[in-house]
N, C-alpha and C. Protein backbone atom coordinates (compact mmCIF):
# COMPACT_ATOMS: atom_id res chain seq x y z
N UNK A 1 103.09 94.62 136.38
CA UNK A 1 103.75 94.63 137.68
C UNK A 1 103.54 96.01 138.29
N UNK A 2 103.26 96.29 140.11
CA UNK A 2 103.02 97.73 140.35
C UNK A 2 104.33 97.53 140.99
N UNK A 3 105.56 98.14 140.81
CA UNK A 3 107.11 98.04 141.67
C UNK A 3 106.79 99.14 142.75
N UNK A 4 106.06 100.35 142.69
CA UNK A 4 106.02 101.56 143.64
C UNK A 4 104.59 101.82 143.68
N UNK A 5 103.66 102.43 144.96
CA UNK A 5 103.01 103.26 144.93
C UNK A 5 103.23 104.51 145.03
N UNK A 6 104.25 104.70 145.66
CA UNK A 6 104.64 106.07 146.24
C UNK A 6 105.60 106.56 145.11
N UNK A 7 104.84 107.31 143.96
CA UNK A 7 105.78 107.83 143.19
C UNK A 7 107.12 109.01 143.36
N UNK A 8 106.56 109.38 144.65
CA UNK A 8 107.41 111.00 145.13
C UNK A 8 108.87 110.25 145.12
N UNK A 9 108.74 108.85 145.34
CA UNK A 9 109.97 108.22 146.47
C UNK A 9 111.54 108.81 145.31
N UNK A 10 112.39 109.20 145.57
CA UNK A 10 114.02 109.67 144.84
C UNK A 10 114.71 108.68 143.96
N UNK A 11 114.77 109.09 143.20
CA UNK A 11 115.53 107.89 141.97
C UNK A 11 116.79 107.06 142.71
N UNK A 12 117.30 107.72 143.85
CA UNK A 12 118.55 107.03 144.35
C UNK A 12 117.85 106.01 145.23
N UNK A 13 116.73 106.01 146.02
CA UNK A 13 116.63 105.04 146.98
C UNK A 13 115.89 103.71 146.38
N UNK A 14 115.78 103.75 144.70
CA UNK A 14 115.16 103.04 144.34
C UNK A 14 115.94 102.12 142.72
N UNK A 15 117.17 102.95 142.96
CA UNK A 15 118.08 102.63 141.67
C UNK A 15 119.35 101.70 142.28
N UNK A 16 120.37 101.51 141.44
CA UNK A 16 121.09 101.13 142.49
C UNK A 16 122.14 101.31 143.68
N UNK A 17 122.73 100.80 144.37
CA UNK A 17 123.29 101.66 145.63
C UNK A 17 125.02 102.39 145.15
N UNK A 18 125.05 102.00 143.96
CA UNK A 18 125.91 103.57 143.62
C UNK A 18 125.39 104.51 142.90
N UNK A 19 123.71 104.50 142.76
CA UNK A 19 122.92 105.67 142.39
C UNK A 19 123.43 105.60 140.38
N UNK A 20 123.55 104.92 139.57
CA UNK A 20 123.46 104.36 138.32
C UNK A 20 122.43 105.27 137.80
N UNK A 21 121.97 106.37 137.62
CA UNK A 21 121.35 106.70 137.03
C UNK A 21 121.23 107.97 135.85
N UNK A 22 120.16 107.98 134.87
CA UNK A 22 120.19 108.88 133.97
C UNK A 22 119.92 110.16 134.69
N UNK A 23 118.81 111.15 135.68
CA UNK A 23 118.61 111.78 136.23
C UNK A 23 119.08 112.08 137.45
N UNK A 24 119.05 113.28 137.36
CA UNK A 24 120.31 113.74 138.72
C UNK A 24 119.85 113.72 139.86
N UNK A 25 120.67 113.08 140.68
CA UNK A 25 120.50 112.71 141.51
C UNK A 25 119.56 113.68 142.69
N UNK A 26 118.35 113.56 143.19
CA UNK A 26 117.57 114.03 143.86
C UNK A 26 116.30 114.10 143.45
N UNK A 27 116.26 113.72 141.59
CA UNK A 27 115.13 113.96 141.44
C UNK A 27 114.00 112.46 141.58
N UNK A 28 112.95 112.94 141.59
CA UNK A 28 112.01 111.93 141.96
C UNK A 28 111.59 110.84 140.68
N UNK A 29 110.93 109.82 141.28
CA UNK A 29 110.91 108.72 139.90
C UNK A 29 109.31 109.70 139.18
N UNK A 30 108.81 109.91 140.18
CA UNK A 30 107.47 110.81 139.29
C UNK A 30 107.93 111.65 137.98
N UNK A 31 109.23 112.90 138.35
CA UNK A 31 109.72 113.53 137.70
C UNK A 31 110.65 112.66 136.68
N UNK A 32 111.06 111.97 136.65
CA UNK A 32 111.84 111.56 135.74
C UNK A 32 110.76 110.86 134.75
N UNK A 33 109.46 109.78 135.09
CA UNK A 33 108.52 109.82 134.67
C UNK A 33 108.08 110.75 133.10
N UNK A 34 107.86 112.03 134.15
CA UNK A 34 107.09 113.39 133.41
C UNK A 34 108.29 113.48 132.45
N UNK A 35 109.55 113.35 132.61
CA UNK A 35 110.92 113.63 131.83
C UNK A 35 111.31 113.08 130.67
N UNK A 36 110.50 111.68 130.73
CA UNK A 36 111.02 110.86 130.06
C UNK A 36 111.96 110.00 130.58
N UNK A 37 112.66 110.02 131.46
CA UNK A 37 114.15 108.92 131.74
C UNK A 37 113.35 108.17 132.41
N UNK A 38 112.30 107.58 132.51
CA UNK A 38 111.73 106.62 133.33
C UNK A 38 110.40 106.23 132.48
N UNK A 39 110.17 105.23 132.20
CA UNK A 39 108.56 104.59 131.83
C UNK A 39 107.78 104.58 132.74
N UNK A 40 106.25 104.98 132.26
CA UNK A 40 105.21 105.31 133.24
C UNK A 40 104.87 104.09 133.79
N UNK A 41 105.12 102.47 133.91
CA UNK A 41 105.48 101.83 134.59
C UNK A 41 107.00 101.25 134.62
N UNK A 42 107.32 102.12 135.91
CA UNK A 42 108.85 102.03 135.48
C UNK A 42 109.28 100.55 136.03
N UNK A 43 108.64 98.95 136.10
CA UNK A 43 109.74 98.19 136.64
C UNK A 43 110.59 97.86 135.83
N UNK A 44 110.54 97.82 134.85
CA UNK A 44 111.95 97.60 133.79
C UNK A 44 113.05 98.47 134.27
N UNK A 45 112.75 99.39 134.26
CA UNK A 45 113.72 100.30 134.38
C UNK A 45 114.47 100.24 136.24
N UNK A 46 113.91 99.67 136.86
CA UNK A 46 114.23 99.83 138.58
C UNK A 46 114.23 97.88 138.54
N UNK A 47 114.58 97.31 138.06
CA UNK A 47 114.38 96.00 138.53
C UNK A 47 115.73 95.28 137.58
N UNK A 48 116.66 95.88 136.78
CA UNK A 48 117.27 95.28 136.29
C UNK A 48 117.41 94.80 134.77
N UNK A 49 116.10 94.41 134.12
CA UNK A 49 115.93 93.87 132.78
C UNK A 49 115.73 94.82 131.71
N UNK A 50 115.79 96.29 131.95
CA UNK A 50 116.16 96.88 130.86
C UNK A 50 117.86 97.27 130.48
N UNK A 51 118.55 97.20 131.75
CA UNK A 51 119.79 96.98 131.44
C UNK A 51 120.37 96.04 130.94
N UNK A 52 120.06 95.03 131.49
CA UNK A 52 120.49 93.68 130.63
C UNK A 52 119.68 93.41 129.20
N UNK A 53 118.77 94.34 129.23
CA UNK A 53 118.38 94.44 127.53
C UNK A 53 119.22 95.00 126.70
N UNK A 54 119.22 96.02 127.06
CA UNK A 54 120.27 97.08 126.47
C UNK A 54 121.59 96.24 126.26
N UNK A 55 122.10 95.62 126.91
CA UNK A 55 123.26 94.89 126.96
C UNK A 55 123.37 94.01 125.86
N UNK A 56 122.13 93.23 126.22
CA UNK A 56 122.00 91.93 124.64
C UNK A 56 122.09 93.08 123.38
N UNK A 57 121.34 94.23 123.32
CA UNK A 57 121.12 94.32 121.88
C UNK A 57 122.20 95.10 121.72
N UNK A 58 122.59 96.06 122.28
CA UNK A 58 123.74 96.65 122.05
C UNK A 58 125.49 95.74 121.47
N UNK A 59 125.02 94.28 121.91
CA UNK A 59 126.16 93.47 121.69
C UNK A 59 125.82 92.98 119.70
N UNK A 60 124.54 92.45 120.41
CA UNK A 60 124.27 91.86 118.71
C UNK A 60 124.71 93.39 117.25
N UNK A 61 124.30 94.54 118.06
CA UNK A 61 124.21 95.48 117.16
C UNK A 61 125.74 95.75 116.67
N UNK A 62 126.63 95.54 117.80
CA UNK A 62 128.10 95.62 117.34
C UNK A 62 129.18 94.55 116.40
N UNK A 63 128.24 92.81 116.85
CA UNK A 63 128.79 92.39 116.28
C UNK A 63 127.99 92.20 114.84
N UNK A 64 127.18 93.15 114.69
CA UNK A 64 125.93 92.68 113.37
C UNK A 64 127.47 94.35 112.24
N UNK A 65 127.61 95.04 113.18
CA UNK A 65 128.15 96.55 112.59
C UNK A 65 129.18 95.64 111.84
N UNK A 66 129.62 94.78 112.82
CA UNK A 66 131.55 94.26 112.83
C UNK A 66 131.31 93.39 110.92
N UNK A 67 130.07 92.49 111.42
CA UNK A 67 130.47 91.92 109.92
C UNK A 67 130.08 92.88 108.76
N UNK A 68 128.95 93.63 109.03
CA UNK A 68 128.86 94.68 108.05
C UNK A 68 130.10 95.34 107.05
N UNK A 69 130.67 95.45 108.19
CA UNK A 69 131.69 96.25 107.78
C UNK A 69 133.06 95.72 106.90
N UNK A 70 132.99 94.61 107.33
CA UNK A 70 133.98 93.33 106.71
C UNK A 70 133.43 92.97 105.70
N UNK A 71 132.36 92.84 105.19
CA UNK A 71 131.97 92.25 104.10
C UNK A 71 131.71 93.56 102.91
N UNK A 72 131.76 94.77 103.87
CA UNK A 72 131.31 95.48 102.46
C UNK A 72 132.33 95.59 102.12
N UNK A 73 134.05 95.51 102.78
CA UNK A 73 135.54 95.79 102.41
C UNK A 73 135.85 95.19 101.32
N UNK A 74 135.00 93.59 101.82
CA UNK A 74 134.80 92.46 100.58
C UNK A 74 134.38 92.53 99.50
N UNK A 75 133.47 93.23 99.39
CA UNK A 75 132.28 93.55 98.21
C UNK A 75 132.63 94.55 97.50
N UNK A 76 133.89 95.18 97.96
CA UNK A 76 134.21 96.87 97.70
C UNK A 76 135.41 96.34 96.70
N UNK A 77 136.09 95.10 96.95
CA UNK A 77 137.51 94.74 96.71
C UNK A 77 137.33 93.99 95.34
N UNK A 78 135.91 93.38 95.47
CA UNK A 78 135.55 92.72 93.91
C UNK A 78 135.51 90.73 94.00
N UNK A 79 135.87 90.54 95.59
CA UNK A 79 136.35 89.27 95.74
C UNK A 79 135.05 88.49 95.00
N UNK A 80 135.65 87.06 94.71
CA UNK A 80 134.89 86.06 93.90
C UNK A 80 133.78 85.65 94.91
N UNK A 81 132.62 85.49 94.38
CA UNK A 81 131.32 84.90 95.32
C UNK A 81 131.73 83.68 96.05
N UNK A 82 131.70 82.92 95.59
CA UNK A 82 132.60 81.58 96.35
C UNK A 82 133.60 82.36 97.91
N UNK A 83 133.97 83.28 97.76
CA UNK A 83 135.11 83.83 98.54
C UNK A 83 134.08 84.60 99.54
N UNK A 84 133.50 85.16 99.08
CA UNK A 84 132.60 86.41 99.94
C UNK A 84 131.68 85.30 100.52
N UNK A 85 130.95 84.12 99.87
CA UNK A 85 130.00 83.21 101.50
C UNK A 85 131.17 82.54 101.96
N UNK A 86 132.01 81.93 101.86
CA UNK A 86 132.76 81.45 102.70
C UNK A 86 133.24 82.40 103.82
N UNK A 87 133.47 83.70 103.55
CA UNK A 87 133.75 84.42 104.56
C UNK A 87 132.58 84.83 105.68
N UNK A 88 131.85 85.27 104.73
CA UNK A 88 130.21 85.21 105.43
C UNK A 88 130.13 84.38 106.60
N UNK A 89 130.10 83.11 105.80
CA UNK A 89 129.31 81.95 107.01
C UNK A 89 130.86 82.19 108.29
N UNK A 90 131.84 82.46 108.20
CA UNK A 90 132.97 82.46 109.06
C UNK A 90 132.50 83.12 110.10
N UNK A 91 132.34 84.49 109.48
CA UNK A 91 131.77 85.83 110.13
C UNK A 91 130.38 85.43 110.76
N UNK A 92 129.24 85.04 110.42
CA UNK A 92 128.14 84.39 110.88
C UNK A 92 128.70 83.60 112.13
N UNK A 93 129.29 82.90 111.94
CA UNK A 93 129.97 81.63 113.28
C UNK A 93 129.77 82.56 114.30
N UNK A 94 131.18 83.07 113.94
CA UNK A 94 131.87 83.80 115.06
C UNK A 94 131.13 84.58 115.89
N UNK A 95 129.88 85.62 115.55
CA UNK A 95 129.13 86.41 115.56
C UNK A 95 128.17 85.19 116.73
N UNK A 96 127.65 84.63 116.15
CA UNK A 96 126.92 83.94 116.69
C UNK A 96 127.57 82.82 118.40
N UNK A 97 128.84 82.88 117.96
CA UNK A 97 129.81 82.16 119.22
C UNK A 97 129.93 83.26 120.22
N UNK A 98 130.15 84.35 119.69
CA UNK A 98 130.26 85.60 120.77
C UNK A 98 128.89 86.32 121.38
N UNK A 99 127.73 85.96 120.50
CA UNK A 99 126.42 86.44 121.78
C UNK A 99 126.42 84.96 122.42
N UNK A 100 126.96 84.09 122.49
CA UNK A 100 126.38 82.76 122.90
C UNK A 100 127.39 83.08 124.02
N UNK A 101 128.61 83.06 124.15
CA UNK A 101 129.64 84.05 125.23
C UNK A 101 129.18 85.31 126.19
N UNK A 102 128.15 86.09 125.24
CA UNK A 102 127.63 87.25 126.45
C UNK A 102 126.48 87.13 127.02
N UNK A 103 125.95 85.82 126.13
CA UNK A 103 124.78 84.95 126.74
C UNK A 103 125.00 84.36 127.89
N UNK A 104 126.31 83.47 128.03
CA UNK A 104 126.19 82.82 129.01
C UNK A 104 126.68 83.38 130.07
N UNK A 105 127.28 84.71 130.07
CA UNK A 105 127.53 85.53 131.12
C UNK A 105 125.80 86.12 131.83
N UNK A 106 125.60 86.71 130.91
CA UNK A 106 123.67 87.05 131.50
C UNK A 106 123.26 85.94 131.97
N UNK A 107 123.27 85.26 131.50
CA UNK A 107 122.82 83.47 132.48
C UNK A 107 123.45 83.54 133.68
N UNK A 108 124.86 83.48 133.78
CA UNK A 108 125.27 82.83 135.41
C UNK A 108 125.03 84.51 136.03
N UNK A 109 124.75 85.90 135.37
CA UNK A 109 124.54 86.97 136.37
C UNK A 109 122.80 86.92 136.48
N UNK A 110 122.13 85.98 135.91
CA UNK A 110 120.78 86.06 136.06
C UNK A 110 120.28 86.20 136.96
N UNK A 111 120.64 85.69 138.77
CA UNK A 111 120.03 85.52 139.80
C UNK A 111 120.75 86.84 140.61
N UNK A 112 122.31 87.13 140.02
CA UNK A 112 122.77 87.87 140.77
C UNK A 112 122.31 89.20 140.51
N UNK A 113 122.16 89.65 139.52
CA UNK A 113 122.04 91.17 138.99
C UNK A 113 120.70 92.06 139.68
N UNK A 114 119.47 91.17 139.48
CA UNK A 114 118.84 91.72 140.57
C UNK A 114 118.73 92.13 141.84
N UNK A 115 119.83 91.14 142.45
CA UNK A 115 119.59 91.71 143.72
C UNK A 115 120.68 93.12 144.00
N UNK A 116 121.45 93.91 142.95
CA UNK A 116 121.64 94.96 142.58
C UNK A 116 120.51 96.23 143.08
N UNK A 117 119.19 95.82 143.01
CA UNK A 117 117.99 97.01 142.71
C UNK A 117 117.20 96.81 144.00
N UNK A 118 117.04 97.76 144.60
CA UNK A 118 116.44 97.99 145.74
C UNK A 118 114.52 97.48 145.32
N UNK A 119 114.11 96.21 145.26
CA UNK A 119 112.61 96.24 144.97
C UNK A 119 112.75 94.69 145.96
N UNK A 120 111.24 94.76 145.67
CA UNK A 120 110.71 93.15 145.73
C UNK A 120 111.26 91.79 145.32
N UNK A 121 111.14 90.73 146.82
CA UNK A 121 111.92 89.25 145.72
C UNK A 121 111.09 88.77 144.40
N UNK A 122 109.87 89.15 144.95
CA UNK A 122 108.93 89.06 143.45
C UNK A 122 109.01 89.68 141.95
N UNK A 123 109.71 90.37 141.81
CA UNK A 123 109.86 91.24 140.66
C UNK A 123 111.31 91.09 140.93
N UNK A 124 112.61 90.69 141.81
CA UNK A 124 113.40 90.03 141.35
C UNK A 124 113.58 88.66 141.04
N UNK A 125 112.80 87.85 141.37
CA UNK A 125 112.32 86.15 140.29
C UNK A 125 111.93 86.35 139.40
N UNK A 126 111.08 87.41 138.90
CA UNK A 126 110.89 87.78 137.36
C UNK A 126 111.61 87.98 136.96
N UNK A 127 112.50 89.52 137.07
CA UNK A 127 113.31 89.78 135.98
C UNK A 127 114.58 89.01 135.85
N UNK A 128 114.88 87.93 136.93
CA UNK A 128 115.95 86.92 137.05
C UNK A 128 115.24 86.20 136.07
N UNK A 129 114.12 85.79 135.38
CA UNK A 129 113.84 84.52 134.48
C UNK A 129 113.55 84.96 133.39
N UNK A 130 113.23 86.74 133.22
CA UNK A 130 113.36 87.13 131.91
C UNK A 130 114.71 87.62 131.47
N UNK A 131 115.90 87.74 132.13
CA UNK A 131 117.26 88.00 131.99
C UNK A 131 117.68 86.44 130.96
N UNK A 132 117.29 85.42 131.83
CA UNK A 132 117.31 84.20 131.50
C UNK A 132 116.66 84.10 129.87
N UNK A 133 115.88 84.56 129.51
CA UNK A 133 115.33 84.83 127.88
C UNK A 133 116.05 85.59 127.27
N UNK A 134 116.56 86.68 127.64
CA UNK A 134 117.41 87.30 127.25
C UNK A 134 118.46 86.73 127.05
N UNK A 135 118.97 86.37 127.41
CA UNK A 135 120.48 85.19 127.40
C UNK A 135 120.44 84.30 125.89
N UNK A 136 119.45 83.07 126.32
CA UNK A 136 119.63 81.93 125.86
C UNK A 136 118.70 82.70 124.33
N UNK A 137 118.62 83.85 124.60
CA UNK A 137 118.32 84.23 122.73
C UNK A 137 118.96 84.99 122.31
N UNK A 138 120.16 85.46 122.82
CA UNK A 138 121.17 86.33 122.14
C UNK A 138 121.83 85.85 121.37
N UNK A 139 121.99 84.59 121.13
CA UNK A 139 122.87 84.02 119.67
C UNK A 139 122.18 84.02 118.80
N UNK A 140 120.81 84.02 118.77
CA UNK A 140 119.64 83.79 117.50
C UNK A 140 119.44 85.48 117.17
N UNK A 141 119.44 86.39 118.30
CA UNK A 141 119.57 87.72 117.61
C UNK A 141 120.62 88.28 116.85
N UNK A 142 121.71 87.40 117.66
CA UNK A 142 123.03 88.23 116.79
C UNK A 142 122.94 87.59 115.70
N UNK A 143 122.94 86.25 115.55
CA UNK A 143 122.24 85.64 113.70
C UNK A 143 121.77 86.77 113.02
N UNK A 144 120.33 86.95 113.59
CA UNK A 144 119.60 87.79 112.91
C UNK A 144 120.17 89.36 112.47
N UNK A 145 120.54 89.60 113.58
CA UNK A 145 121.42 91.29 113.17
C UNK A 145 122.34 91.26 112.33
N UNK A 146 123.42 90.26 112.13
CA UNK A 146 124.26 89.96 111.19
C UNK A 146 123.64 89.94 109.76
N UNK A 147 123.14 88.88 109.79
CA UNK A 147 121.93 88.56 108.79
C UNK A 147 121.81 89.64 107.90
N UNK A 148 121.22 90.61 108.64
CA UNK A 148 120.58 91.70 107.91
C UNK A 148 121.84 92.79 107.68
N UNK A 149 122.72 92.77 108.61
CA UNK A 149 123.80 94.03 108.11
C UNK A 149 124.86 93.04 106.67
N UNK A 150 124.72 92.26 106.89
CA UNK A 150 125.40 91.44 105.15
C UNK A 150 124.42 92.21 104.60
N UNK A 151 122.89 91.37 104.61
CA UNK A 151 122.08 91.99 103.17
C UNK A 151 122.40 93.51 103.07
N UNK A 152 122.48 94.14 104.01
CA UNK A 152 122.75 96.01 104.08
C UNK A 152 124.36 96.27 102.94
N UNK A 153 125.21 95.32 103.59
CA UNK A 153 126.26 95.78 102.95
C UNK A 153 126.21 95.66 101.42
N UNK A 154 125.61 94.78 101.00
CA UNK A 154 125.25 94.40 99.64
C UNK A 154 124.37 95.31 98.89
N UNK A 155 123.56 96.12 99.58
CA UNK A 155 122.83 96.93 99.17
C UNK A 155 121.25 96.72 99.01
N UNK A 156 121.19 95.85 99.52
CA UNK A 156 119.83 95.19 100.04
C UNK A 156 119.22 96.18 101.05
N UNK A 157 119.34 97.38 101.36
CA UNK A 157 118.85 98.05 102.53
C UNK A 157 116.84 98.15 102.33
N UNK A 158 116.23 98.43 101.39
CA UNK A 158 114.66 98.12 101.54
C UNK A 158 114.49 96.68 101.58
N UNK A 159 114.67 95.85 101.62
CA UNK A 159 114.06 94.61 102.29
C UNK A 159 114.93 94.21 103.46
N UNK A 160 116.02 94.87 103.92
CA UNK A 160 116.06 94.00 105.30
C UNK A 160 115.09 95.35 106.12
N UNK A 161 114.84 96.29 105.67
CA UNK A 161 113.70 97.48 106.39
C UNK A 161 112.01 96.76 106.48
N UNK A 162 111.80 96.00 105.64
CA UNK A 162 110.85 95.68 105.47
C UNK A 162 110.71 94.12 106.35
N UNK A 163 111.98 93.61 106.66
CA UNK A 163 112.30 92.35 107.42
C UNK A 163 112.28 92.52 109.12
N UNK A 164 112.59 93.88 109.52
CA UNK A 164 113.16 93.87 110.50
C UNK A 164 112.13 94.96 111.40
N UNK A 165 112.11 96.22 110.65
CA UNK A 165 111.14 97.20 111.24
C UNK A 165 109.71 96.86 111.03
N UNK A 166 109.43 96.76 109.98
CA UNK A 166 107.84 96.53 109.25
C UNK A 166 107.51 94.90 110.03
N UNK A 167 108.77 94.12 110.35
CA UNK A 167 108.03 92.84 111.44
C UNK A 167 107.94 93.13 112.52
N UNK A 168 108.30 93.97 112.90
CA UNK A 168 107.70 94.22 114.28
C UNK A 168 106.53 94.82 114.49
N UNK A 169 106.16 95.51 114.18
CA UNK A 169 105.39 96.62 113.97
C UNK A 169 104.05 95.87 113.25
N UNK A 170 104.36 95.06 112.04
CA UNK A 170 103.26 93.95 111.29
C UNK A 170 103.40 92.74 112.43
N UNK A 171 104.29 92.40 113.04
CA UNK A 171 103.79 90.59 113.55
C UNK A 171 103.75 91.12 114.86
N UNK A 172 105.12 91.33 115.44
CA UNK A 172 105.59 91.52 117.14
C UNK A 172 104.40 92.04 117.87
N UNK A 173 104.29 93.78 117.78
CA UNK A 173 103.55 94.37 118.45
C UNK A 173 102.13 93.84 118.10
N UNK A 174 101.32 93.64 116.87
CA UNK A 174 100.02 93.34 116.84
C UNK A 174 99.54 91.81 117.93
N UNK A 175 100.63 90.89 117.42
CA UNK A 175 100.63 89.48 118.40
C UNK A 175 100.78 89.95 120.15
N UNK A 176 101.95 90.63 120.30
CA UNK A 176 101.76 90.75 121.86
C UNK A 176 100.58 91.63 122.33
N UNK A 177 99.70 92.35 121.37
CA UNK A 177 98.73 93.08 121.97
C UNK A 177 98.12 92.26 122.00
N UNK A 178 97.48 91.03 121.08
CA UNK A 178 96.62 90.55 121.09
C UNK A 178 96.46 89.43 122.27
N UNK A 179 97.69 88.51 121.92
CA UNK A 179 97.80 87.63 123.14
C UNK A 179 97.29 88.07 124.69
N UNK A 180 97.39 89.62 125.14
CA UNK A 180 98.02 90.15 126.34
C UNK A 180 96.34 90.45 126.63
N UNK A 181 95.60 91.00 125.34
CA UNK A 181 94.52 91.60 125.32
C UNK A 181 93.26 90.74 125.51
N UNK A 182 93.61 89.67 124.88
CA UNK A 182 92.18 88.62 124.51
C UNK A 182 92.43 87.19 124.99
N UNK A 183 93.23 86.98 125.76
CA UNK A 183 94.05 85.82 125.58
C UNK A 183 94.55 85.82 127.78
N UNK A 184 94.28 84.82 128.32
CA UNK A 184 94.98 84.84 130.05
C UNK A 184 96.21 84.89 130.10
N UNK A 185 97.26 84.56 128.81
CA UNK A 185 98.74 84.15 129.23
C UNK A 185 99.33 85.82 130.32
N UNK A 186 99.99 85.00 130.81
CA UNK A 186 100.73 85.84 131.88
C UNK A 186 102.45 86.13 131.11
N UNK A 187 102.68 87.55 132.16
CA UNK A 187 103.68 87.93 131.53
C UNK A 187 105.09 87.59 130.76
N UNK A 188 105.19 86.34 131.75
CA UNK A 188 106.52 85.29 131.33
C UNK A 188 106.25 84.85 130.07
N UNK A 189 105.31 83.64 129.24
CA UNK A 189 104.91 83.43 128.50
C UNK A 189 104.45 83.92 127.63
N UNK A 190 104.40 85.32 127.58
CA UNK A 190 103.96 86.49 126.32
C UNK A 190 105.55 86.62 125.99
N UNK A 191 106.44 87.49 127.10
CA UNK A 191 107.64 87.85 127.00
C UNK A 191 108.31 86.91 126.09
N UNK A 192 108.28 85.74 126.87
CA UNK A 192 109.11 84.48 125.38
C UNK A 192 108.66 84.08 124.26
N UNK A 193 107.36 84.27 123.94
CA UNK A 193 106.81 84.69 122.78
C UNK A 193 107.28 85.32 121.96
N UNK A 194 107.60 86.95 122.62
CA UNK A 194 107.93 88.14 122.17
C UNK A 194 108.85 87.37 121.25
N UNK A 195 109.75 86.96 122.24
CA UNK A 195 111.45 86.68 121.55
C UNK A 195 111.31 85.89 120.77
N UNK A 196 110.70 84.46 121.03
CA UNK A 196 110.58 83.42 119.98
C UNK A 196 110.24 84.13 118.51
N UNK A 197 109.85 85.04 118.08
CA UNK A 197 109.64 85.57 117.27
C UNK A 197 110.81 85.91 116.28
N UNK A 198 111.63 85.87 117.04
CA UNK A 198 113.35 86.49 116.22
C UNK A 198 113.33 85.04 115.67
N UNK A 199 112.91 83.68 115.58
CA UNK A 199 113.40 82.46 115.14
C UNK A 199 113.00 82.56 113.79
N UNK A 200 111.68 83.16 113.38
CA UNK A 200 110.96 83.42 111.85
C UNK A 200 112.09 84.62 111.16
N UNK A 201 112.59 85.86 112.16
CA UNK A 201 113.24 86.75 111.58
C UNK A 201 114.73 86.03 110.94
N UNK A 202 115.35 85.07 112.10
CA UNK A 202 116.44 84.32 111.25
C UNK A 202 115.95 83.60 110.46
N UNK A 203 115.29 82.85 110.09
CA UNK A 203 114.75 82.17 108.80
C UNK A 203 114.63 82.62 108.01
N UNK A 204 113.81 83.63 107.92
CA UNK A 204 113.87 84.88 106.59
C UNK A 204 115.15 85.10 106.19
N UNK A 205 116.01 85.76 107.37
CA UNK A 205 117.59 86.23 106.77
C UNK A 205 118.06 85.14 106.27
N UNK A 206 118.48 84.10 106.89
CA UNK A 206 119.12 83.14 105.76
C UNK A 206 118.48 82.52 104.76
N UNK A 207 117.40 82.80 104.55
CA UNK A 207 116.54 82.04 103.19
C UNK A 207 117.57 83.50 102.12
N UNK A 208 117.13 84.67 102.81
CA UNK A 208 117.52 85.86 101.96
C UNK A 208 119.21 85.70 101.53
N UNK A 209 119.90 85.62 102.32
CA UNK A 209 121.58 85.03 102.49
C UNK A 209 121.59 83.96 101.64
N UNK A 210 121.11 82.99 101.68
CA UNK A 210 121.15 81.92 100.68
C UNK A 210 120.90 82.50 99.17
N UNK A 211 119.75 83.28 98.96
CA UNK A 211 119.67 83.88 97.34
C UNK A 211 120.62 84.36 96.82
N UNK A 212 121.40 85.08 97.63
CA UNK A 212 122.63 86.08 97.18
C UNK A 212 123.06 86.74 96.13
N UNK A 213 121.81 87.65 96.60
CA UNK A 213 121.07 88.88 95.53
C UNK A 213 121.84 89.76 96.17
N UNK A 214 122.48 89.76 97.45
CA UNK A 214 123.21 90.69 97.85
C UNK A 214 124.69 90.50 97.66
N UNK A 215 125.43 89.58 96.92
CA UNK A 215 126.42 89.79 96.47
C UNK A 215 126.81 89.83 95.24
N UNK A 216 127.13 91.39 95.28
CA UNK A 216 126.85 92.47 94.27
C UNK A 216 128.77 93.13 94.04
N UNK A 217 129.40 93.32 93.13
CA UNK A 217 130.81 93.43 92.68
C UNK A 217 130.22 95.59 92.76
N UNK A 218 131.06 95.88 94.07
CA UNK A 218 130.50 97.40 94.45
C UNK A 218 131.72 98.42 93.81
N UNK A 219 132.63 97.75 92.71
CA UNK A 219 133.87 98.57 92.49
C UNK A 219 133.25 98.83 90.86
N UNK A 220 131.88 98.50 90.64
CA UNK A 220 131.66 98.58 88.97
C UNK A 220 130.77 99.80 89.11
């Protein structure tokens, strides 16, 4: 997407109209650019969908912390295995009911949030239908983040590293280069790609959750 030619143009006339931004106010999107607070194609950043990124993962990451933290209390206390997945899968629910809750809020703000950002209706129908991906996959991420902060609490920390960082880096990024590189699909259809990808990462976690190699008695 080109959102600007005119890079000189001021982070305020191009952010939103209460000026929302990381860089102070006056400086240019070029400079913030050179700064770092801006990507050298900044429409993510001026169109809406990196905020509402930030939003999804920042949610999954809290409620992935929340069971973490509950289960290692569990694991710390000595409770009977039988006791610790039953609580699990509780904690899993719930986790998973509450991105499906901040999901469906990003859904009904999908059309609205863009028009927040001073750009194009064209690059606001995009990031209105990738907000929309964002949404309807935030319950399968918060799965997945959960997922992996159980195996963490258990002490599983090198294989959910090897599940989570090393797949992106091994499947995510090599696939979206390739698709993007050798391949006509257009941006929408790479993007949900991208995500569809978290469906193999929850599969893994609960194949791994099911072994329950990670419930481990942490008071011995």
């Amino acid at each position: 997407i080109r959102f600007l030619d005119n890079s000189d143009i001021r982070i305020e006339e191009v952010m939103t109209k209460d000026n929302l931004v990381t860089a102070k106010q006056g400086t240019s999107l070029a400079e913030a650019q050179e700064k770092g607070y801006a990507e050298r194609d900044p429409s993510a950043d001026v169109d809406g969908i990196d905020t509402c990124r930030k939003i999804a993962i920042l949610s999954a990451i809290a409620f992935g912390n929340a069971v973490a933290i509950m289960m290692g209390q569990l694991l710390g206390s000595g409770a009977q295995e039988q006791v610790v997945r039953d609580t699990n899968r509780k904690l899993m629910a719930l986790t998973v009911f509450c991105g499906f809750l901040v999901g469906t809020v990003l859904l009904l703000c999908s059309d609205a949030f863009p028009m927040l950002y001073n750009t194009t209706d064209d690059v606001r129908h995009l990031a209105g239908q990738m907000i929309r991906i964002i949404a309807i996959m935030l319950p399968v991420s918060c799965f997945t983040l959960a997922t992996y902060f159980t195996l963490r609490s258990g002490g599983q920390t090198f294989v959910t590293f090897l599940f989570d960082s090393c797949f992106v880096w091994c499947v995510v990024v090599p696939l979206a280069f390739c698709l993007s590189r050798f391949t006509p699909i257009t941006i929408l259809p790479l993007y949900m790609i991208g995500h569809g990808t978290d469906f193999v990462k929850c599969a893994l976690g609960a194949f791994m959750l099911k072994q329950g190699k990670w419930i481990q008695n942490l008071t011995v």
